[in-house]
Protein backbone atom coordinates (compact mmCIF):
# COMPACT_ATOMS: atom_id res chain seq x y z
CA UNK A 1 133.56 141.35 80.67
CA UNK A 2 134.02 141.75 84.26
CA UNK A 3 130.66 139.60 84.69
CA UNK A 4 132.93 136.49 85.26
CA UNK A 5 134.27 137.53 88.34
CA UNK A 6 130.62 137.96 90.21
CA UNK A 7 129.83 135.03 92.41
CA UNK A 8 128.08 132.68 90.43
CA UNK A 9 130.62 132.72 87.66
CA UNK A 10 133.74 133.42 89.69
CA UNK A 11 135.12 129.87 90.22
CA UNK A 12 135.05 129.02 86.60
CA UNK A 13 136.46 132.09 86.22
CA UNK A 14 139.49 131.09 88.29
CA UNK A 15 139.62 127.61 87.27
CA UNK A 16 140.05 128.67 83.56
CA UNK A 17 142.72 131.57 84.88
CA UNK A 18 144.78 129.16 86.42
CA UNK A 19 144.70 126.36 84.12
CA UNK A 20 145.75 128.76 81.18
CA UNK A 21 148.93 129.91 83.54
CA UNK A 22 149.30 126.50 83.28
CA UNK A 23 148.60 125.62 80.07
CA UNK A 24 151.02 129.10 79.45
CA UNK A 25 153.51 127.71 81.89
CA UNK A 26 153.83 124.32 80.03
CA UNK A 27 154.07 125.87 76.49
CA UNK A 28 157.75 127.84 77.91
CA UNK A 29 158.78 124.83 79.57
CA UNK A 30 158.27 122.96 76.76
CA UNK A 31 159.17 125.81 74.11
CA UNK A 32 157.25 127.28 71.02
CA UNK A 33 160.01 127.26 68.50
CA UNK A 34 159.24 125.05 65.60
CA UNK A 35 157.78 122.46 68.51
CA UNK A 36 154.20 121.56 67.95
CA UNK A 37 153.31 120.21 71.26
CA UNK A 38 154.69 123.83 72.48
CA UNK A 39 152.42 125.69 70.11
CA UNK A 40 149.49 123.90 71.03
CA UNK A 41 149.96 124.57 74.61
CA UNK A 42 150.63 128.23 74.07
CA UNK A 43 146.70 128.01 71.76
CA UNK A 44 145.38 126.29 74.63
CA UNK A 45 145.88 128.95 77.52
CA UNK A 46 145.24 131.83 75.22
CA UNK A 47 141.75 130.20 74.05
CA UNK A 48 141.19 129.42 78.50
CA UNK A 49 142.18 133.11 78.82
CA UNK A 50 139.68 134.47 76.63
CA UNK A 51 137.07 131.70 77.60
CA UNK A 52 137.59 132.95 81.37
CA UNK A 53 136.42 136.34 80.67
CA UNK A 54 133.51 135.21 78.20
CA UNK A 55 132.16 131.68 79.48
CA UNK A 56 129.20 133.74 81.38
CA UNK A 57 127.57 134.98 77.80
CA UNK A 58 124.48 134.11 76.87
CA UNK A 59 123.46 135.17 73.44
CA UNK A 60 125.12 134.36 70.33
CA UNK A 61 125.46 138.04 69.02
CA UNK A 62 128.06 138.78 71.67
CA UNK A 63 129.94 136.00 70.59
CA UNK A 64 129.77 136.86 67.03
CA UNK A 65 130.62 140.01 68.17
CA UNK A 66 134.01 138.81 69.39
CA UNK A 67 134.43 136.88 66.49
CA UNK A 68 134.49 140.20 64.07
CA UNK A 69 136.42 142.23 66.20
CA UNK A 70 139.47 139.28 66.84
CA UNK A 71 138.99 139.14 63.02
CA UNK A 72 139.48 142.62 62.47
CA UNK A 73 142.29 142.80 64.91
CA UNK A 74 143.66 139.83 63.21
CA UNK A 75 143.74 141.95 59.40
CA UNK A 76 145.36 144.96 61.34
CA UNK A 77 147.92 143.43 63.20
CA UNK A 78 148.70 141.48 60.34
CA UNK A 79 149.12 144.61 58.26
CA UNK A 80 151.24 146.13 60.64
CA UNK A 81 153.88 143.05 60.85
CA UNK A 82 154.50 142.86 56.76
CA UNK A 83 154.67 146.33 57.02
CA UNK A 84 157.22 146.34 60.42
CA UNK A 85 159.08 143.22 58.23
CA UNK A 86 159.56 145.33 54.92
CA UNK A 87 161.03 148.54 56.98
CA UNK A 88 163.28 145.86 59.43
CA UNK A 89 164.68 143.76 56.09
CA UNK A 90 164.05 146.81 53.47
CA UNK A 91 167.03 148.60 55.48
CA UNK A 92 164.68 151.65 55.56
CA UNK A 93 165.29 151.85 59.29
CA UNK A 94 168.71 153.52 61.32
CA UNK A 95 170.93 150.37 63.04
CA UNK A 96 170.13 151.11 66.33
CA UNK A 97 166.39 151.35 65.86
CA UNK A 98 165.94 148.22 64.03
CA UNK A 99 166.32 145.87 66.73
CA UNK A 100 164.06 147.37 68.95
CA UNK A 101 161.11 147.78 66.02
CA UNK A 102 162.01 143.61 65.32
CA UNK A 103 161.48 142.56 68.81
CA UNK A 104 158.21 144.71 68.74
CA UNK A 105 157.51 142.62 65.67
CA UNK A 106 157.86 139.59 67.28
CA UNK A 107 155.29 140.50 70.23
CA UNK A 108 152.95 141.58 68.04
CA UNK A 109 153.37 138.33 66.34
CA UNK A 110 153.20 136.20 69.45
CA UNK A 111 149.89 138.30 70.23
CA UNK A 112 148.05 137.72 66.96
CA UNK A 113 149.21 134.02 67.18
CA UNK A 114 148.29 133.03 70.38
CA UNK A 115 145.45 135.96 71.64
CA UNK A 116 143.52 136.74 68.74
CA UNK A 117 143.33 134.01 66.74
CA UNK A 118 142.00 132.08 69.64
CA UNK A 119 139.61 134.62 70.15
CA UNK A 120 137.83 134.32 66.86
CA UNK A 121 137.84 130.55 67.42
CA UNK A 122 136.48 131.00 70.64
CA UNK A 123 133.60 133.41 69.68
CA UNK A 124 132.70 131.26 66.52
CA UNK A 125 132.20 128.25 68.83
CA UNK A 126 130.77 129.74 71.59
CA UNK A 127 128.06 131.39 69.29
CA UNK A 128 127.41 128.24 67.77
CA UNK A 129 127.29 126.78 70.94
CA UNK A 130 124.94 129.12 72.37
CA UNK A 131 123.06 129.13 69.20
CA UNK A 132 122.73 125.48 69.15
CA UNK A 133 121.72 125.14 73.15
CA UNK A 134 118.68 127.83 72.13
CA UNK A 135 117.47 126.28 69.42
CA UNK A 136 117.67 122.80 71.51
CA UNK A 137 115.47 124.57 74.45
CA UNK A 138 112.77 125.83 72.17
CA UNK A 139 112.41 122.67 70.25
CA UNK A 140 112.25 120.49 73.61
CA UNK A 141 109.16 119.02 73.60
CA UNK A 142 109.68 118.55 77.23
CA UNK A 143 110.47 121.89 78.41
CA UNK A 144 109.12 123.98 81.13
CA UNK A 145 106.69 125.88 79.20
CA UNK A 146 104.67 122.24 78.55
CA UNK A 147 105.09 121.25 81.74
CA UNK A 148 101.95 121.42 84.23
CA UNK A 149 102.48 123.58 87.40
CA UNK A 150 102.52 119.92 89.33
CA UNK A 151 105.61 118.72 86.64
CA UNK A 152 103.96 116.64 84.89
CA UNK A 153 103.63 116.91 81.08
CA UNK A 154 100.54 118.64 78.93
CA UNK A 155 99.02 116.21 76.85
């Protein structure tokens, strides 16, 4: 993970940091609340968040890998809020406690929404993307391995 900070990856890295602060930025300004153009901005920066941290992989498997666990973490989390909604509306929880379990709801929420779903999108296209630059590089038919020490091409 900490790969994208090492020189030859470290100003994408902070190129993709700073563009999701922006993106981030932009999504408050503009507000998230029933406001498309919002929601897509808040999407945006959490996919260039996670894309910071993973744009140096090279294998599909790792991004698959990502892909199960957001996935996972999506099911959980998930769980969790229908479960924090039934207590919070159920009236199973004391009056002062209830707002403080809601507004831990509502993170929770804004983290599945805009963190781990863009994290399975992100390693479903990156390992297709990977996948797909691989499989381009083997079936090259003018690729390094036919390719004369001089440059020029085997017949």
């Amino acid at each position: 993970m900490f790969g994208s900070f090492k020189p030859p990856y470290q100003r994408a890295t902070v190129i993709l940091v700073v563009l999701a602060a922006v993106s981030a930025a932009g999504a408050v300004l503009v507000g998230i609340e029933e406001n498309p153009p919002g929601i897509a901005l808040a999407m945006l920066a959490g996919s260039m968040l996670v894309t910071a941290f993973v744009h140096h992989w090279r294998t599909p498997k790792r991004f698959l890998a990502l892909c199960a666990i957001s996935f996972g973490l999506i099911v959980i989390l998930v769980g969790i809020l229908i479960a924090v909604d039934i207590s919070v509306t159920g009236g199973h929880l004391p009056e002062p406690v209830a707002p403080a379990v809601e507004s831990g709801g509502n993170a929770l929420a804004l983290m599945v929404a805009f963190l781990a779903v863009p994290s399975f999108f992100v390693g479903l296209l990156g390992a297709l993307v990977v996948w797909w630059a691989g499989r381009r590089k083997s079936h090259c038919p003018t690729s390094a391995s036919s390719r004369t020490p001089q440059g020029r091409l085997r017949k």
